[in-house]
Protein backbone atom coordinates (compact mmCIF):
# COMPACT_ATOMS: atom_id res chain seq x y z
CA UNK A 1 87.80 99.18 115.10
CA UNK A 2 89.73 102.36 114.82
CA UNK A 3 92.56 102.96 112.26
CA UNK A 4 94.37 106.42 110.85
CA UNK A 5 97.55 107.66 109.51
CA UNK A 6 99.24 104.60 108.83
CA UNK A 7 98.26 101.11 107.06
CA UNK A 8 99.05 98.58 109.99
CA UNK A 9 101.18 95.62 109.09
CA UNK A 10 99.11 93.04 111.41
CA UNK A 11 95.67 94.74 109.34
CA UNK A 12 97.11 94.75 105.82
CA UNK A 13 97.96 91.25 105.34
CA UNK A 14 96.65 88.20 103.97
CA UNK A 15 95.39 86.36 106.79
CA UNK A 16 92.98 89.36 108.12
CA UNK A 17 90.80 89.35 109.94
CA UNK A 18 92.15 85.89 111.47
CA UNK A 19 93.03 86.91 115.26
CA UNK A 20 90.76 89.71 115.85
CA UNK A 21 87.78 89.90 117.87
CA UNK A 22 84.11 90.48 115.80
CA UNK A 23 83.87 93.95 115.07
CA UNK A 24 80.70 96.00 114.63
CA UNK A 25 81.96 98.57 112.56
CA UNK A 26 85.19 100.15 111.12
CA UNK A 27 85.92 103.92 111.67
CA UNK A 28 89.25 105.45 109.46
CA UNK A 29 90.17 108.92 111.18
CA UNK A 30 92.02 109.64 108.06
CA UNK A 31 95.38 110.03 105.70
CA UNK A 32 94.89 106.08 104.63
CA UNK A 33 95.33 105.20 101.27
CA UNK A 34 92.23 104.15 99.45
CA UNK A 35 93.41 100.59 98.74
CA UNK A 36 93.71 99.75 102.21
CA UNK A 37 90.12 100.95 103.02
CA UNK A 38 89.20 98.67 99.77
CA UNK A 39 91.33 96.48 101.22
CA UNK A 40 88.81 96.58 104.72
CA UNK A 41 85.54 96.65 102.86
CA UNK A 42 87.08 93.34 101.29
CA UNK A 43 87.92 91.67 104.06
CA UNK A 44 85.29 92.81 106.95
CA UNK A 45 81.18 92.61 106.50
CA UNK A 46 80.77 95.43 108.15
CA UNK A 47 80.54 99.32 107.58
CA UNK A 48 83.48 101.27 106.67
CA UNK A 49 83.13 104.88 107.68
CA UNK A 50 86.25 107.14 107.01
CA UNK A 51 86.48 111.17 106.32
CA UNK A 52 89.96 112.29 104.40
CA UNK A 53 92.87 113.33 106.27
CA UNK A 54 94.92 116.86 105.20
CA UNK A 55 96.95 114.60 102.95
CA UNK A 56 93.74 113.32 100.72
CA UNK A 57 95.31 110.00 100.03
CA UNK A 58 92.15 108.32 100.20
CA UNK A 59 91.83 108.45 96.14
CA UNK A 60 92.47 104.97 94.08
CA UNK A 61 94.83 105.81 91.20
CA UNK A 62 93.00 103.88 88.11
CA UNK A 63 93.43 104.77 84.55
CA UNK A 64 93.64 108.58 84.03
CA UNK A 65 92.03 109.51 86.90
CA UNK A 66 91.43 109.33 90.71
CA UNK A 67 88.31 107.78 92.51
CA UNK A 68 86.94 107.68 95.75
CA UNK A 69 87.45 104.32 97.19
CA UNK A 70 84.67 101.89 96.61
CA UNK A 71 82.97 99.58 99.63
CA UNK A 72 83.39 102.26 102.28
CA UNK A 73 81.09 104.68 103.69
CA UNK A 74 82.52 108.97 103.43
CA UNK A 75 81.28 111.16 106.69
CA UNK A 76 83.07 114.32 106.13
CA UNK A 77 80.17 116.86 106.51
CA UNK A 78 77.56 114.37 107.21
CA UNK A 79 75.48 112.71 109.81
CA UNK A 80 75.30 108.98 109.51
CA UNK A 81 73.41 106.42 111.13
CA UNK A 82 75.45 102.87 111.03
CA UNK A 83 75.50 99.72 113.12
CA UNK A 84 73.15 101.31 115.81
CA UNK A 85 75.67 104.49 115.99
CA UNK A 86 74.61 108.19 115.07
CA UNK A 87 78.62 109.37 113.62
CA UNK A 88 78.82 112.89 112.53
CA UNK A 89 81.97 113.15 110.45
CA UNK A 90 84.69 116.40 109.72
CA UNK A 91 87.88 115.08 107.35
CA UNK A 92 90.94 117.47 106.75
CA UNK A 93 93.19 119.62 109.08
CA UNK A 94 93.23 123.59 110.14
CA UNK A 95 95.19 125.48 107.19
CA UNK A 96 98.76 125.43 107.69
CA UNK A 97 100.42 126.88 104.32
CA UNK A 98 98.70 128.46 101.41
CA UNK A 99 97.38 126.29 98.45
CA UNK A 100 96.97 122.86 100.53
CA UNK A 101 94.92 120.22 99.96
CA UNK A 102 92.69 118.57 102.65
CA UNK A 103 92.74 121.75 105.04
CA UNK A 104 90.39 124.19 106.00
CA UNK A 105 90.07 128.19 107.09
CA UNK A 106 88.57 128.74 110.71
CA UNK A 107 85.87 130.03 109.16
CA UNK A 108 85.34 126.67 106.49
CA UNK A 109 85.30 125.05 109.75
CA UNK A 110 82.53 126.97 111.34
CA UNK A 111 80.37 126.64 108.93
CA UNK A 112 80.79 123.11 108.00
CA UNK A 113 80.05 122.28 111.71
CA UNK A 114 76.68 124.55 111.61
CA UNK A 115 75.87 122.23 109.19
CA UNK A 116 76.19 119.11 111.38
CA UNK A 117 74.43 120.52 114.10
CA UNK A 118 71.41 121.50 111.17
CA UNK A 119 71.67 117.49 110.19
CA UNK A 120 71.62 116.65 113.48
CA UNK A 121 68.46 118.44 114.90
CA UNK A 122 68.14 117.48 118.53
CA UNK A 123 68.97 113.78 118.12
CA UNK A 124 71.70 112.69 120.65
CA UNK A 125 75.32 112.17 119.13
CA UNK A 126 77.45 108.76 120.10
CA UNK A 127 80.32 109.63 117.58
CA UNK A 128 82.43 112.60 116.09
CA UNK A 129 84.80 111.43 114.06
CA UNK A 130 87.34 113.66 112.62
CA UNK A 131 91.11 114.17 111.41
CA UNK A 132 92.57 116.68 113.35
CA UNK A 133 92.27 116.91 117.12
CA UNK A 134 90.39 119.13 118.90
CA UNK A 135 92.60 121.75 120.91
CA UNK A 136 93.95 120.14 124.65
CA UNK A 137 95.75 117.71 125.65
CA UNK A 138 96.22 115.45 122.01
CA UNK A 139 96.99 118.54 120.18
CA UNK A 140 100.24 118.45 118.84
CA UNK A 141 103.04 121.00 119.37
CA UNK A 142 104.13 122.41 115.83
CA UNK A 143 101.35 124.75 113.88
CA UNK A 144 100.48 121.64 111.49
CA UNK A 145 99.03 119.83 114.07
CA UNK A 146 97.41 122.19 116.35
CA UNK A 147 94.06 121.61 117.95
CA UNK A 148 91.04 122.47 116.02
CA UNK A 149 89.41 125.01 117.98
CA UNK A 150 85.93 124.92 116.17
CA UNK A 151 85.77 120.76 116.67
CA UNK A 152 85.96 121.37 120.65
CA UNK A 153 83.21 124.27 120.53
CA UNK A 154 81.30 121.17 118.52
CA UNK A 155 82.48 118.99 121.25
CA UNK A 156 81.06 120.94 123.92
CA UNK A 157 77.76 121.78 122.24
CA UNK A 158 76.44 118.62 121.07
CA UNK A 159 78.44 116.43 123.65
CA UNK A 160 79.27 113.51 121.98
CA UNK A 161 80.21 110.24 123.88
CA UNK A 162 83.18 109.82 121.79
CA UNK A 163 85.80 111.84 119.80
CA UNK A 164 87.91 110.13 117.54
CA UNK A 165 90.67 111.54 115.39
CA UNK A 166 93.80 110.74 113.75
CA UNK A 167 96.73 113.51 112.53
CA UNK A 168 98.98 113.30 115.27
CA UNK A 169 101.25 110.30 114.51
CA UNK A 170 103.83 110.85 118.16
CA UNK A 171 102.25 111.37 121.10
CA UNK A 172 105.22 113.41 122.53
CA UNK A 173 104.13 111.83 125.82
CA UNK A 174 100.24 111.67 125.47
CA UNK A 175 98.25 109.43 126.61
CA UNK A 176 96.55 107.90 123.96
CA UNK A 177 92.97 108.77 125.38
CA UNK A 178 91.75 111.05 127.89
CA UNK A 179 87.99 112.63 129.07
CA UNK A 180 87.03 116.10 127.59
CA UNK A 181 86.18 117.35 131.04
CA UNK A 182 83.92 120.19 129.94
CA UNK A 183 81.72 117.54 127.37
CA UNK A 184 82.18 114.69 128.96
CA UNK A 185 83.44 113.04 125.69
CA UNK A 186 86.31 110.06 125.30
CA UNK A 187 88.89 111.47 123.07
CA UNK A 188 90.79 108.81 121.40
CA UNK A 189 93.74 109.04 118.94
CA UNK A 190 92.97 106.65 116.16
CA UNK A 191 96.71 106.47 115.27
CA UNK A 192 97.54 102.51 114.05
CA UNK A 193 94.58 100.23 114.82
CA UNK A 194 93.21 99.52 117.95
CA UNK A 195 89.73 97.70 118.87
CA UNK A 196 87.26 99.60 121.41
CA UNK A 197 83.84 99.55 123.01
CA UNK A 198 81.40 101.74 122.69
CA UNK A 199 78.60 102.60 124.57
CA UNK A 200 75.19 104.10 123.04
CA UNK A 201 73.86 107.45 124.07
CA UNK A 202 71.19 107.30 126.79
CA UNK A 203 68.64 109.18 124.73
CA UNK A 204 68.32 107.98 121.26
């Protein structure tokens, strides 16, 4: 199950998970409050895996203070291994204005993703899972949501089988999903909730 950007009115209610098929895992592309991934890890026996999105909403207000939600799994900057899936995991969005929360310099960005590659080693990758798109056809039109330039380099080195990521809320036309021709890797736009398949690396 895929979910970003927006807490779905047929996921957030009462009677979930009545009418949806068995899922293997949940994976939360970012900018969704932490209650409603509570909400998830409540209501599904499966693992949760989200990074943050540029808007870092992901916090549960409680008392004084602000904690990371509980019953869910955080990727940003790490390799996971979950529900037979090897998930490497980038939260937040390329800097657009000065003093922002939940974004990151070009150079942040390089970095964090040498340090994916490091966790990885040679082990194959199934899923990258991030906020912001990688630059083509899902990247949006206004400097806010650009492509992310350093997450399609990533793309095309490690080749993935699947890209997910959330930030861009209208598609302006887009397709929801389309093939990363140079890596070979399904790019989906996590946007809402939708339910998909997804197929293991060969070489594991």
């Amino acid at each position: 199950m895929l979910l970003a950007d927006y807490v779905h009115p047929f996921v957030y209610r009462s009677g979930f998970p009545q009418s949806v098929p068995e899922v293997d895992a949940v994976l939360a592309a970012g900018d969704l409050p932490g209650y409603y991934l509570e909400f998830l890890a409540s209501k599904l026996p499966v693992p949760i895996i989200y990074v943050h999105g540029n808007h870092e909403n992901e916090f549960v207000n409680e008392g004084d203070g602000r904690l990371a939600p509980r019953g869910v799994i955080p990727a940003h900057g790490r390799v996971i291994e979950v529900a037979g899936l090897r998930v490497a995991g980038w939260g937040g969005a390329p800097r657009y204005r000065q003093g922002g929360h939940g974004q990151y310099s070009a150079r942040e960005a390089r970095w964090g993703f040498r340090k994916l590659g490091w966790q990885l080693g040679r082990r194959p990758l199934d899923i990258l899972l991030t906020h912001a798109p990688p630059s083509g056809p899902h990247a949006g039109t206004d400097f806010a949501h650009r492509g992310c330039p350093e997450i399609t380099r990533f793309m095309h080195q490690r080749r993935p089988a699947l890209v997910i990521h959330g930030h861009i809320h209208e598609y302006e036309g887009r397709k929801i999903e389309y093939t990363d021709e140079a890596s070979g890797a399904r790019v989906i736009n996590a946007y809402g909730y939708r339910i998909i398949e997804v197929p293991l690396t060969e070489s594991r």
